[in-house]
N, C-alpha and C. Protein backbone atom coordinates (compact mmCIF):
# COMPACT_ATOMS: atom_id res chain seq x y z
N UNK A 1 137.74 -77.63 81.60
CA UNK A 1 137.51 -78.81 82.42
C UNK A 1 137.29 -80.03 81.53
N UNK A 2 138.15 -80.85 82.15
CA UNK A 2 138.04 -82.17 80.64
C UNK A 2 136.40 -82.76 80.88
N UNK A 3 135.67 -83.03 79.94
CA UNK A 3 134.58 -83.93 79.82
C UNK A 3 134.62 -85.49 80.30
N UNK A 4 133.53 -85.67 80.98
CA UNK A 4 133.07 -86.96 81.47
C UNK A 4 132.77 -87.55 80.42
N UNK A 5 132.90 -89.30 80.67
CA UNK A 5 132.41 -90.13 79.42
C UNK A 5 130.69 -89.82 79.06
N UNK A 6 129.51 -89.45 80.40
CA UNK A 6 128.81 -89.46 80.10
C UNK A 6 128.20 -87.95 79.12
N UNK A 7 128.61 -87.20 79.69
CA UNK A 7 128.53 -85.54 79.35
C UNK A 7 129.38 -85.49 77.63
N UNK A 8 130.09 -86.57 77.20
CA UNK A 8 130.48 -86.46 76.23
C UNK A 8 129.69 -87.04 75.32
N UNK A 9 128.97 -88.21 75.51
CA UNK A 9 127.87 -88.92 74.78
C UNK A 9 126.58 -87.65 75.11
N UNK A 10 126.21 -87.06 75.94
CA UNK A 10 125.17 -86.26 75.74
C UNK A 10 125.02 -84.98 74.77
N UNK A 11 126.84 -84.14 74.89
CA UNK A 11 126.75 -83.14 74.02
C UNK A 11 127.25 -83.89 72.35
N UNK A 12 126.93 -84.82 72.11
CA UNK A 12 127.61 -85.79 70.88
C UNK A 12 126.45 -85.51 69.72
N UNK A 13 126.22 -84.54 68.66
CA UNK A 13 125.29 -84.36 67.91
C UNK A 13 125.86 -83.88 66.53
N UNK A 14 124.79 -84.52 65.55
CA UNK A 14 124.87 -84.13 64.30
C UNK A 14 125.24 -82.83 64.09
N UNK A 15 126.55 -82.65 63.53
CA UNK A 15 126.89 -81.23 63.23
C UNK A 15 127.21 -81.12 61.46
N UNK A 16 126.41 -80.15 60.86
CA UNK A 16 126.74 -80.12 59.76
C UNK A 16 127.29 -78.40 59.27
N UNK A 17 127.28 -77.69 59.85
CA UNK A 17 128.29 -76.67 59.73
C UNK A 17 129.80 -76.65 60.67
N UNK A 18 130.42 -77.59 59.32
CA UNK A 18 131.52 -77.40 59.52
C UNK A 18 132.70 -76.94 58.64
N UNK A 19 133.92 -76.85 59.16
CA UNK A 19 135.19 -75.96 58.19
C UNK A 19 136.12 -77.18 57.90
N UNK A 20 137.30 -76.71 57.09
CA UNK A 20 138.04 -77.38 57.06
C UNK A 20 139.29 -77.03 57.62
N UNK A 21 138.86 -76.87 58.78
CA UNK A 21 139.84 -76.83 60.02
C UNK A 21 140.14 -77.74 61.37
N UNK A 22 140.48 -78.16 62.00
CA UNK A 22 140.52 -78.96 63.57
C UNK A 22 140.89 -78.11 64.50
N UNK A 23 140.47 -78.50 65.82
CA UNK A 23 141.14 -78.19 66.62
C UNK A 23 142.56 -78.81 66.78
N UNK A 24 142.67 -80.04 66.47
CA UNK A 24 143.67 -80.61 67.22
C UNK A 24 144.47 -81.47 65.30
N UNK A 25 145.18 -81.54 65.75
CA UNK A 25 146.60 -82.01 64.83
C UNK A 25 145.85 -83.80 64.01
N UNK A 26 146.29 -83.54 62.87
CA UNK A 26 145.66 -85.05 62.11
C UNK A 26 146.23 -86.64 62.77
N UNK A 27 147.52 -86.11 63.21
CA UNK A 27 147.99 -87.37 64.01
C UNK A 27 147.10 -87.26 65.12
N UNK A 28 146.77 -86.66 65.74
CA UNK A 28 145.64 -87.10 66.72
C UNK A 28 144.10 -87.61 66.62
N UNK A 29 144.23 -86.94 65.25
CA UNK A 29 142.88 -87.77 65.24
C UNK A 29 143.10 -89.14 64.98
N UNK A 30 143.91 -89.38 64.33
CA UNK A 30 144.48 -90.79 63.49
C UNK A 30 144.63 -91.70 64.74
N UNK A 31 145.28 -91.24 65.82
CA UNK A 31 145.49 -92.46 66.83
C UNK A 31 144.24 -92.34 67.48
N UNK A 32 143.26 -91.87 67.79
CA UNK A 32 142.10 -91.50 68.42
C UNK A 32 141.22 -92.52 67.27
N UNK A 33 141.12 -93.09 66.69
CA UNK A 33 140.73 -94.12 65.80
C UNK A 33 141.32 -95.40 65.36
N UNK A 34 142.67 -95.00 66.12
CA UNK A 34 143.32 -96.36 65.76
C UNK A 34 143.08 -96.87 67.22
N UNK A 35 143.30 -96.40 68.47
CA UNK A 35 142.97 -96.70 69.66
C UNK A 35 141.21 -96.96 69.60
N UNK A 36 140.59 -96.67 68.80
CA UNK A 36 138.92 -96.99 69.14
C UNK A 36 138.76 -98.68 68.41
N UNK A 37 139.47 -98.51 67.26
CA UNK A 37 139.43 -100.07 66.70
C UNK A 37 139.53 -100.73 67.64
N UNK A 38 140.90 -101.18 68.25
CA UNK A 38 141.23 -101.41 69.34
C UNK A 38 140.17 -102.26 70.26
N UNK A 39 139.23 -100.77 70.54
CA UNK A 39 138.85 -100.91 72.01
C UNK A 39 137.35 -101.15 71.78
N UNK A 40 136.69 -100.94 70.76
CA UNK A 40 135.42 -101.24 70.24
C UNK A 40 135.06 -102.77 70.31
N UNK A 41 134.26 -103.33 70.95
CA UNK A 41 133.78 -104.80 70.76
C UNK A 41 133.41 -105.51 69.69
N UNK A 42 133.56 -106.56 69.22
CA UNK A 42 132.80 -107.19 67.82
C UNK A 42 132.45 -108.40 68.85
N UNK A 43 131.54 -109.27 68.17
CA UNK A 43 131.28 -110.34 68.15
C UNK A 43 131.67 -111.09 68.00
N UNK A 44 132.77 -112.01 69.03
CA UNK A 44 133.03 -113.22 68.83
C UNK A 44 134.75 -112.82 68.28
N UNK A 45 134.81 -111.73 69.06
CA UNK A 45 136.10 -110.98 68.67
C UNK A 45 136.77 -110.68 67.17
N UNK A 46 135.49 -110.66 66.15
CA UNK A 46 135.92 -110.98 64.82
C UNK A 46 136.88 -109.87 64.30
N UNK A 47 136.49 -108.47 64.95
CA UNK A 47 137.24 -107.55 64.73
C UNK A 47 137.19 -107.07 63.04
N UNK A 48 135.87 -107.39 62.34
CA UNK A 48 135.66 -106.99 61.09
C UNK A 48 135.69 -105.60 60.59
N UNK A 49 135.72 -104.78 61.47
CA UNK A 49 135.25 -103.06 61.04
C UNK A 49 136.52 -102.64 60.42
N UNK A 50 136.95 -102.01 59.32
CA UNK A 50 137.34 -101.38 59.07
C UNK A 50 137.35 -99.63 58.70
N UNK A 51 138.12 -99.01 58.52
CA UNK A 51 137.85 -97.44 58.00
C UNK A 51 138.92 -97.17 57.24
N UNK A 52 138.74 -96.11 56.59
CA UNK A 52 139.37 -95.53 55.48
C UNK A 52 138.85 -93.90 55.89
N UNK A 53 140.05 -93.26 56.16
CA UNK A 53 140.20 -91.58 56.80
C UNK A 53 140.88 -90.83 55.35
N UNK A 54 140.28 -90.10 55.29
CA UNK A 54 140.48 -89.31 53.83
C UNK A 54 140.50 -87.50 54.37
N UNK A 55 141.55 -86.87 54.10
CA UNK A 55 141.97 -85.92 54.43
C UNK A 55 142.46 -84.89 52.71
N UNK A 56 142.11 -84.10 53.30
CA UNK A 56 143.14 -82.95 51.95
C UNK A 56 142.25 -83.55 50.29
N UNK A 57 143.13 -83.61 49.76
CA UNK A 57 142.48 -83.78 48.30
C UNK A 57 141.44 -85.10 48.27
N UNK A 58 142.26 -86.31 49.11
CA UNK A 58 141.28 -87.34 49.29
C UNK A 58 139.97 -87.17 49.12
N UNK A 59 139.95 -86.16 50.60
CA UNK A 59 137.96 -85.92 51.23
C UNK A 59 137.90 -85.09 49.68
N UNK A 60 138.27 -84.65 49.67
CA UNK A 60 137.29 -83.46 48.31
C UNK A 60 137.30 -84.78 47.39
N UNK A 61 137.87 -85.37 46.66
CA UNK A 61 137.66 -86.46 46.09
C UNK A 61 136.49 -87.12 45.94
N UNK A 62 136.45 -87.73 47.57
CA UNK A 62 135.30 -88.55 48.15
C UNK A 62 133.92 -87.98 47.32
N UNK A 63 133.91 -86.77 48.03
CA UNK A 63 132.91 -85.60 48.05
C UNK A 63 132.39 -85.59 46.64
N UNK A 64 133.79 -85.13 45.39
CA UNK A 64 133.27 -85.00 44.03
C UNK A 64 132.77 -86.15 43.54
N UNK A 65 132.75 -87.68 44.45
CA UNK A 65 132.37 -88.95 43.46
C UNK A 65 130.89 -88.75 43.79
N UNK A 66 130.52 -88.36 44.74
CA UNK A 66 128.79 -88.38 45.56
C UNK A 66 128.52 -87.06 44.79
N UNK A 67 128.97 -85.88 44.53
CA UNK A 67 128.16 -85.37 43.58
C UNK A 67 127.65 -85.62 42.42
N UNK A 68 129.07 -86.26 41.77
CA UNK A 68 128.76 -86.74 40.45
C UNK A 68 127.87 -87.41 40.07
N UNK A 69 127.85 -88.84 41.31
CA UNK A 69 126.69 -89.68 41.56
C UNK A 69 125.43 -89.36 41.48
N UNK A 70 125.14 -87.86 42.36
CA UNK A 70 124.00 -87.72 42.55
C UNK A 70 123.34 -86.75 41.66
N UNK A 71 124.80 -86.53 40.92
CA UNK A 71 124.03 -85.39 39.57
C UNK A 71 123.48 -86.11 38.49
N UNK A 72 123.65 -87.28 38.50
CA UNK A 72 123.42 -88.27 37.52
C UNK A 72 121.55 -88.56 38.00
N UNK A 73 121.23 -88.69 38.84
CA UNK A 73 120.26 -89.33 39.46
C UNK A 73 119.12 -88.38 39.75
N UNK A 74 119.38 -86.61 40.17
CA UNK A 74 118.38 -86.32 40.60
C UNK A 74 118.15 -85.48 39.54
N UNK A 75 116.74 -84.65 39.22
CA UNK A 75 116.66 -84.05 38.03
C UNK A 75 117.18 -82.58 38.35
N UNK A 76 117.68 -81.76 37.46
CA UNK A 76 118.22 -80.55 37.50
C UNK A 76 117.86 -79.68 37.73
N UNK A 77 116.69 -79.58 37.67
CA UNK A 77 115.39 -77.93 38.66
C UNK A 77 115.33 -78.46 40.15
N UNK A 78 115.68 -79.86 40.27
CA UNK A 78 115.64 -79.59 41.92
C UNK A 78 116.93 -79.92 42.36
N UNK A 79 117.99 -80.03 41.94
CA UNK A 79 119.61 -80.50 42.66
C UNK A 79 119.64 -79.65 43.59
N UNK A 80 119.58 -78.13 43.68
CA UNK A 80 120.33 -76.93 44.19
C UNK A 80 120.34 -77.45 45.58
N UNK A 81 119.48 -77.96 46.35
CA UNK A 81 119.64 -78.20 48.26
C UNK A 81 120.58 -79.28 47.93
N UNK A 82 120.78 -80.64 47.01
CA UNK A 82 121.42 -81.53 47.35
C UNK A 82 122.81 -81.20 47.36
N UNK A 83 123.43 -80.15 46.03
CA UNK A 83 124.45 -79.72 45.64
C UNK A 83 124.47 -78.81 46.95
N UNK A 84 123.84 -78.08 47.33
CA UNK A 84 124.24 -77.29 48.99
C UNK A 84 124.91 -78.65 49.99
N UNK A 85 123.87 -79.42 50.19
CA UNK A 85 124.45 -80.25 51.39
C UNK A 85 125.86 -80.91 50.77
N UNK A 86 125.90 -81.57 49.45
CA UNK A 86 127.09 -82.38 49.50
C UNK A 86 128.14 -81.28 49.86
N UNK A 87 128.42 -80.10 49.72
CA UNK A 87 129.37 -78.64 49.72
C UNK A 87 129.34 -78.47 51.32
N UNK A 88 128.31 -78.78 51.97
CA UNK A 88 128.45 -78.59 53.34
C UNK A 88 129.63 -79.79 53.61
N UNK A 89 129.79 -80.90 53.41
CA UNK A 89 130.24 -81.39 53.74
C UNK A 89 131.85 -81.81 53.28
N UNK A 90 131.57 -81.66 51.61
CA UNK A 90 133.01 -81.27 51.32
C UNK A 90 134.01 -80.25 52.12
N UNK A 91 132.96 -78.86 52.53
CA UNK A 91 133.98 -78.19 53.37
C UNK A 91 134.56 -78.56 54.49
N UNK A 92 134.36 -79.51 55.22
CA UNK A 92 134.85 -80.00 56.49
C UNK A 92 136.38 -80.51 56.41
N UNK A 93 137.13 -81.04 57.38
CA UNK A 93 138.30 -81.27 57.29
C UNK A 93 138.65 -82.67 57.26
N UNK A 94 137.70 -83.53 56.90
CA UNK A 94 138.21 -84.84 56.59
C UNK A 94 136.97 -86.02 56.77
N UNK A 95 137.02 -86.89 56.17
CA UNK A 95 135.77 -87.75 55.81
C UNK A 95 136.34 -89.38 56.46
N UNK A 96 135.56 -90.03 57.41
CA UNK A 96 135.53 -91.49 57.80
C UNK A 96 134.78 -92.05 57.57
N UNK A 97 135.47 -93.27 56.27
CA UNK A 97 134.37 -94.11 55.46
C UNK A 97 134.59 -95.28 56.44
N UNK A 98 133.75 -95.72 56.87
CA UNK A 98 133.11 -96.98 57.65
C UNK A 98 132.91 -98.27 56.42
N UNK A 99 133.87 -99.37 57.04
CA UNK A 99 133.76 -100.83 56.23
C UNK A 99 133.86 -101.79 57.35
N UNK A 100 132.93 -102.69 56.46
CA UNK A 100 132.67 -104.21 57.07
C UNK A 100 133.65 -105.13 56.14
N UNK A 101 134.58 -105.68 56.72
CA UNK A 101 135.78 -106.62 55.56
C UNK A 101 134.54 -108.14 55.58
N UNK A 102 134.05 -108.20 54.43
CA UNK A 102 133.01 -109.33 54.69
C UNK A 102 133.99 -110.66 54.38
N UNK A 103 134.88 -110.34 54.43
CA UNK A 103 136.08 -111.65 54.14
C UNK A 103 135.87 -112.17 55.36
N UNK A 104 135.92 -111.71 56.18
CA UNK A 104 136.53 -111.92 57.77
C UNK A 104 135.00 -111.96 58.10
N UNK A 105 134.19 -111.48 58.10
CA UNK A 105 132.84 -112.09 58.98
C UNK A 105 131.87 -113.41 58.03
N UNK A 106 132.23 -113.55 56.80
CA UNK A 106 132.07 -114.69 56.37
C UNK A 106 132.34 -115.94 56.57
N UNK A 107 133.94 -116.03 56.58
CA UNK A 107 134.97 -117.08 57.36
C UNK A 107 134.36 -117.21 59.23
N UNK A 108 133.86 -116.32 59.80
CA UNK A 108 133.66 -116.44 61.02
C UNK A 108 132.06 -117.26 60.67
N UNK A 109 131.18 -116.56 59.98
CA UNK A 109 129.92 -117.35 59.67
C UNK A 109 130.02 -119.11 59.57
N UNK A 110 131.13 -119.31 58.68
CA UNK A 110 131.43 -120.37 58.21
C UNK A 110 131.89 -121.61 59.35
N UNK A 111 132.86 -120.98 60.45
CA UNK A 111 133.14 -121.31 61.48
C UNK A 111 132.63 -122.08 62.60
N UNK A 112 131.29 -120.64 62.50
CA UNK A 112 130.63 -121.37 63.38
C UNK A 112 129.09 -121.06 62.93
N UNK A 113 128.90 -122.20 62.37
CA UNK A 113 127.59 -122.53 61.30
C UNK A 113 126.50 -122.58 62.26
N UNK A 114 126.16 -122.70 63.70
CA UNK A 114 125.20 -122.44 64.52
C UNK A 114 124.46 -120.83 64.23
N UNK A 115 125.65 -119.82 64.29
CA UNK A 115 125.55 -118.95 64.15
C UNK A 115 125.32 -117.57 62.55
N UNK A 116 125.42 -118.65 62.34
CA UNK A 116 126.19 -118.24 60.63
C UNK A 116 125.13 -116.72 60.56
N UNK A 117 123.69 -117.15 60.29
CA UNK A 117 122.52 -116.02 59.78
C UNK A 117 123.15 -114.65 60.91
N UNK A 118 123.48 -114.35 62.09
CA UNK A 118 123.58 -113.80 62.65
C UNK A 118 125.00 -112.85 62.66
N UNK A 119 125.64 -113.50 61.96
CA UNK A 119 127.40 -112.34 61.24
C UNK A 119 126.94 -111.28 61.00
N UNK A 120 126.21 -111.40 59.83
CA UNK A 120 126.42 -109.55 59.32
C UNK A 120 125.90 -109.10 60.20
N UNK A 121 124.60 -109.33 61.04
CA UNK A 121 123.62 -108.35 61.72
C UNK A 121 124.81 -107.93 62.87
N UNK A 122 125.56 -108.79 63.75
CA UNK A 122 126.73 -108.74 64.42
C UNK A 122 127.59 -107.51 64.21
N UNK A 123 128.04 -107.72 62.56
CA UNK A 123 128.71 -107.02 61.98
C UNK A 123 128.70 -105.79 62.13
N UNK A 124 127.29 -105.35 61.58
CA UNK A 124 126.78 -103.96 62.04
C UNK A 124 126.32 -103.54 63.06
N UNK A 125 126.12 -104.15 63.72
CA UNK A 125 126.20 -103.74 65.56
C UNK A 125 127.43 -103.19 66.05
N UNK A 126 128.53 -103.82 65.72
CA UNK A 126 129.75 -103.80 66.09
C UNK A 126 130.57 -102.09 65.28
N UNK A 127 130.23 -102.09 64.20
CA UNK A 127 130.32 -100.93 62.93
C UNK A 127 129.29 -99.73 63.79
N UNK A 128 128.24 -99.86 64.18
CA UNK A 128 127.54 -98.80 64.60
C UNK A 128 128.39 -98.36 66.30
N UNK A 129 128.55 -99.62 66.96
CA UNK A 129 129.04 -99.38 67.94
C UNK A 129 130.59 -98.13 67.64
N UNK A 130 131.41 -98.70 66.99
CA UNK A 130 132.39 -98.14 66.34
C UNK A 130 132.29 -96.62 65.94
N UNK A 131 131.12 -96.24 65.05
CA UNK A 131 130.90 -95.05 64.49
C UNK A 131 130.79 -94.37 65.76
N UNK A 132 129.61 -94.76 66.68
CA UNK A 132 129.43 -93.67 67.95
C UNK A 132 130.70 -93.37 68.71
N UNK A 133 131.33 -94.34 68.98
CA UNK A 133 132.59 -93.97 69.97
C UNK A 133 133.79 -93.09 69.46
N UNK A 134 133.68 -93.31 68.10
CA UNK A 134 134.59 -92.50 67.17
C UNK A 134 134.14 -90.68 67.20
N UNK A 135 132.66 -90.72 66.85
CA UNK A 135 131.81 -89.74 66.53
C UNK A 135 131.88 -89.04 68.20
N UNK A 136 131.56 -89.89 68.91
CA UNK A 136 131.76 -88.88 70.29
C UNK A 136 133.21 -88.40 70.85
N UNK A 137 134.09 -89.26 70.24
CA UNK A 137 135.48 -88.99 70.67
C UNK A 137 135.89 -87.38 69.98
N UNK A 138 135.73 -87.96 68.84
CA UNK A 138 135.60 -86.03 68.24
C UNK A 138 134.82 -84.96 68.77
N UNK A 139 133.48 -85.73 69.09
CA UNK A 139 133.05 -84.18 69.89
C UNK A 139 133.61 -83.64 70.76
N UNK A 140 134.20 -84.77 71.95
CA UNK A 140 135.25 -84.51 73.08
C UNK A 140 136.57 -83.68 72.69
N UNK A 141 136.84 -84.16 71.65
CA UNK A 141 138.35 -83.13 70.71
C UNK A 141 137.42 -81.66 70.56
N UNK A 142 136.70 -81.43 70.07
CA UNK A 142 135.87 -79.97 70.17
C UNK A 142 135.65 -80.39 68.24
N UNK A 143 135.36 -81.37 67.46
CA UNK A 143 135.05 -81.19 66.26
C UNK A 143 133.89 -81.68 66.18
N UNK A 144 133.45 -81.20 65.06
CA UNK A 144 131.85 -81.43 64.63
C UNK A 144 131.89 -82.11 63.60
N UNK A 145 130.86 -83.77 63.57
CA UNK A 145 130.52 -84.46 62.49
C UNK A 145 129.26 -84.90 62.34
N UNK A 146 128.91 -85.45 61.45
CA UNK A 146 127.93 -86.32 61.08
C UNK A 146 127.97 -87.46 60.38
N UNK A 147 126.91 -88.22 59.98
CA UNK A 147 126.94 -89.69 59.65
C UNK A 147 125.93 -89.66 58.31
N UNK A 148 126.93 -89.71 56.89
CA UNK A 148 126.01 -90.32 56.00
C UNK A 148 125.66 -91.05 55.48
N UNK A 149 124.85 -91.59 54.43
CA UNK A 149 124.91 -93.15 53.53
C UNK A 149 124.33 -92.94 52.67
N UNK A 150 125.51 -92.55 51.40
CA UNK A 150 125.25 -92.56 50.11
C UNK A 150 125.78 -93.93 49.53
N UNK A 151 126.14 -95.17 50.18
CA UNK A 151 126.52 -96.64 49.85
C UNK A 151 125.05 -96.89 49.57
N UNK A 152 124.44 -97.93 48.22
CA UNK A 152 125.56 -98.43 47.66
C UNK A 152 126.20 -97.73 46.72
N UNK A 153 125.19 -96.53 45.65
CA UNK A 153 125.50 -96.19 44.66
C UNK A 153 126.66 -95.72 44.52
N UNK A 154 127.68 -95.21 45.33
CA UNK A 154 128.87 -94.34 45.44
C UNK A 154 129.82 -95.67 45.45
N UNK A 155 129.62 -96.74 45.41
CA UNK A 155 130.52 -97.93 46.14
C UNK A 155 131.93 -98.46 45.05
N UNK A 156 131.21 -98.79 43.91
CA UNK A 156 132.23 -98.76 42.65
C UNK A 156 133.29 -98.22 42.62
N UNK A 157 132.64 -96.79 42.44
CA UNK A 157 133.74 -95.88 42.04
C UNK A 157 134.54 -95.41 43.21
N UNK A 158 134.19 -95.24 44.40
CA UNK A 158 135.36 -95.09 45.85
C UNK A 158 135.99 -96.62 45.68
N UNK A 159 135.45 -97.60 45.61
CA UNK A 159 136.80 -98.94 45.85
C UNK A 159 137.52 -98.57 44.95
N UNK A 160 137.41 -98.03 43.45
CA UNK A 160 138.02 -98.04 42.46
C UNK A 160 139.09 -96.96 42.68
N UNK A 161 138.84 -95.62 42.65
CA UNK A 161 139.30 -94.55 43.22
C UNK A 161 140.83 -94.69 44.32
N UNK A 162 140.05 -95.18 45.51
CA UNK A 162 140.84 -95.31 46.91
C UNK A 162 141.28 -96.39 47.18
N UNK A 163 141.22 -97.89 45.90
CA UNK A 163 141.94 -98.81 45.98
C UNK A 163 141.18 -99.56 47.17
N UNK A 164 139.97 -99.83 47.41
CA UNK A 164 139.11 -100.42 48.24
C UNK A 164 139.13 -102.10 48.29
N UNK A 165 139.98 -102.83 48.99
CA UNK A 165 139.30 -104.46 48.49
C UNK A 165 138.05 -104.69 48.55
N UNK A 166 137.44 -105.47 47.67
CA UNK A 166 136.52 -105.51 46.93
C UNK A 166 135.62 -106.25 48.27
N UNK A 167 136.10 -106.95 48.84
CA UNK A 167 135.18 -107.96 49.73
C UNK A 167 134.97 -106.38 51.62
N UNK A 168 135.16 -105.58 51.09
CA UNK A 168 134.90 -104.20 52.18
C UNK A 168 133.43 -103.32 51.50
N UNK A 169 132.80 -104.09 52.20
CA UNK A 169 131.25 -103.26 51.91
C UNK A 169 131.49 -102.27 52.95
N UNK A 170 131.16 -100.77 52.25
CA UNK A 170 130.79 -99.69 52.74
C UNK A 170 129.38 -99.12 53.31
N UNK A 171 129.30 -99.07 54.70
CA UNK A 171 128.61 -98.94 55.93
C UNK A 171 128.31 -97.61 55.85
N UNK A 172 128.66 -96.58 56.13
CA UNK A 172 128.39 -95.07 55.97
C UNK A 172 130.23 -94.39 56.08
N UNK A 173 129.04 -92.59 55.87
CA UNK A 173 130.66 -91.79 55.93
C UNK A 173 130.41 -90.68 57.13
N UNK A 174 131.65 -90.25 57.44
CA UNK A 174 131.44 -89.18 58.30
C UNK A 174 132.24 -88.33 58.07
N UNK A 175 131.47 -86.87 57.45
CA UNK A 175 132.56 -85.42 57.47
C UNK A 175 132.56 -85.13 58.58
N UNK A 176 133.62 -84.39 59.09
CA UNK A 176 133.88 -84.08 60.28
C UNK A 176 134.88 -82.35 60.11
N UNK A 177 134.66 -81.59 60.91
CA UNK A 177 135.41 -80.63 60.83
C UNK A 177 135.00 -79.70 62.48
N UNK A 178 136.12 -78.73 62.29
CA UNK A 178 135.80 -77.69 63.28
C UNK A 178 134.56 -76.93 63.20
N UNK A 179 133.67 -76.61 64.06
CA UNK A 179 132.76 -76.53 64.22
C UNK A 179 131.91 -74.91 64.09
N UNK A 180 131.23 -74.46 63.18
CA UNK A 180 130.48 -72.79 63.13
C UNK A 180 129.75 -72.14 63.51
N UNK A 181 128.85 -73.41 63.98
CA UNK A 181 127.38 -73.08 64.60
C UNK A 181 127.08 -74.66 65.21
N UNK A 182 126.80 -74.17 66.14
CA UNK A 182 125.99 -75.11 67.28
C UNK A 182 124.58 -75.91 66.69
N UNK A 183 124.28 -77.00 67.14
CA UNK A 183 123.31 -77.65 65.97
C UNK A 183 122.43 -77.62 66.65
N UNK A 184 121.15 -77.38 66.15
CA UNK A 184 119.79 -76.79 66.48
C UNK A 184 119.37 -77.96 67.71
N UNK A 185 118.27 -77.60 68.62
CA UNK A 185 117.79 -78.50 69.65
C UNK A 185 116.74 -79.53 68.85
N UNK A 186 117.42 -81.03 69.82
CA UNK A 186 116.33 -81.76 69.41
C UNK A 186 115.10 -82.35 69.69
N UNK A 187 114.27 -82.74 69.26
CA UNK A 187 113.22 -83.08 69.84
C UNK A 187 113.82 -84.93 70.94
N UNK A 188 113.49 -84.97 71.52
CA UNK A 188 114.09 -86.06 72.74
C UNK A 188 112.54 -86.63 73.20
N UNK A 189 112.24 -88.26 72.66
CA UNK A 189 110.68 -88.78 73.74
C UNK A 189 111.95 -88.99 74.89
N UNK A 190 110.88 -89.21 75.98
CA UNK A 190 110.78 -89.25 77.00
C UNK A 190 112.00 -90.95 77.55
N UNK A 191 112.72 -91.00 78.10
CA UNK A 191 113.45 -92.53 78.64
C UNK A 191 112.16 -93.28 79.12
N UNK A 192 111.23 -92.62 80.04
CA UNK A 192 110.23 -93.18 80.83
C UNK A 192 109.68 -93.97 79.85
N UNK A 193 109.43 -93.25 78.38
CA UNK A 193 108.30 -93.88 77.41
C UNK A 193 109.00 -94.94 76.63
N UNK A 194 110.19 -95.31 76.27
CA UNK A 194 110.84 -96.17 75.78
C UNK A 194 111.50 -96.96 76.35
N UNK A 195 111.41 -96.89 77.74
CA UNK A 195 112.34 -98.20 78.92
C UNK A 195 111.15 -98.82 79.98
N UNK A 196 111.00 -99.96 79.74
CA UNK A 196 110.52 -100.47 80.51
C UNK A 196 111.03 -101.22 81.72
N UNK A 197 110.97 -101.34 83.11
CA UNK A 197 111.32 -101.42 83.99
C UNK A 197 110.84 -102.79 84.67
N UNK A 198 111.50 -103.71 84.96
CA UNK A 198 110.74 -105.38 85.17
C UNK A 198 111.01 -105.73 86.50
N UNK A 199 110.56 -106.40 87.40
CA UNK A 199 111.07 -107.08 89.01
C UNK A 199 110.16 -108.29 89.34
């Protein structure tokens, strides 16, 4: 039975056991992100979000620059969980790096100078908006992802790497793959306790 928009945002959760498998074909995911650009709102129609989809040697790529990174940084009697998680995620079937082209929300700042302080925050409203609709669209495909942020330290060497223009600050990443295990229950406060109700 196909999923409702709302039932699709509800079962939409951090999945980190995943394979490097899909259910469904890479051209589908590919237009299933090119149709969300699309259809995702920005501010003032700036349309700043970009992504960069890394598949096959790419994602492992990705993956080996954030180890390297982080082998550099954490001390060596305690890596072993970090070196687990980055491997959780290398195994998945493909990685969506999230960018803000600050070319294009600068020039819009500039534009309209009333507004200017308020671009980037815009920016990333618009980028978060983006990640969820993307992130739930896959759950709806039947794949499992999550959302990380190893930016900035990883930032260098992926523009350098994947040929990144330089004015594309990196927002977060998302492995994504077919799915092994169901992700544990979460703790949920209450709507009552966080919505307030006015007349």
């Amino acid at each position: 039975m196909k999923k409702t928009f709302l039932s699709s945002i509800h079962e939409r959760r951090s999945v980190y056991s995943i394979t490097n498998t899909s259910p469904i074909p890479k051209n589908k995911i590919v237009a299933l992100i090119e149709m969300l650009l699309e259809d995702v709102p920005s501010a003032f129609n700036c349309q700043s979000a970009r992504v960069v989809v890394l598949f096959e040697q790419a994602h492992k790529n990705f993956w080996d620059i954030v180890m390297r990174t982080l082998r550099e940084r954490v001390p060596a009697e305690k890596f072993a969980p970090t070196e687990a998680k980055i491997n959780s995620f290398a195994a998945g079937y493909g990685t969506i790096l999230y960018f803000d082209d600050e070319g294009i929300t600068e020039t819009f700042a500039s534009n309209f100078p009333t507004y200017a302080a308020n671009f980037k925050t815009w920016a990333d409203q618009a980028n978060g908006m983006l990640q969820f609709a993307i992130w739930t669209a896959l759950e709806e495909e039947g794949l499992g992802a999550n959302l990380q942020h190893y930016n900035p330290i990883i930032d260098a060497e992926v523009k350098e790497v994947f040929n990144i223009p330089d004015q594309y600050r990196l927002i977060a990443q998302m492995p994504f793959g077919a799915k092994t295990a169901e992700p544990d229950e979460k703790e949920v406060i209450s709507g009552s306790d966080r919505m307030r109700i006015l007349e």
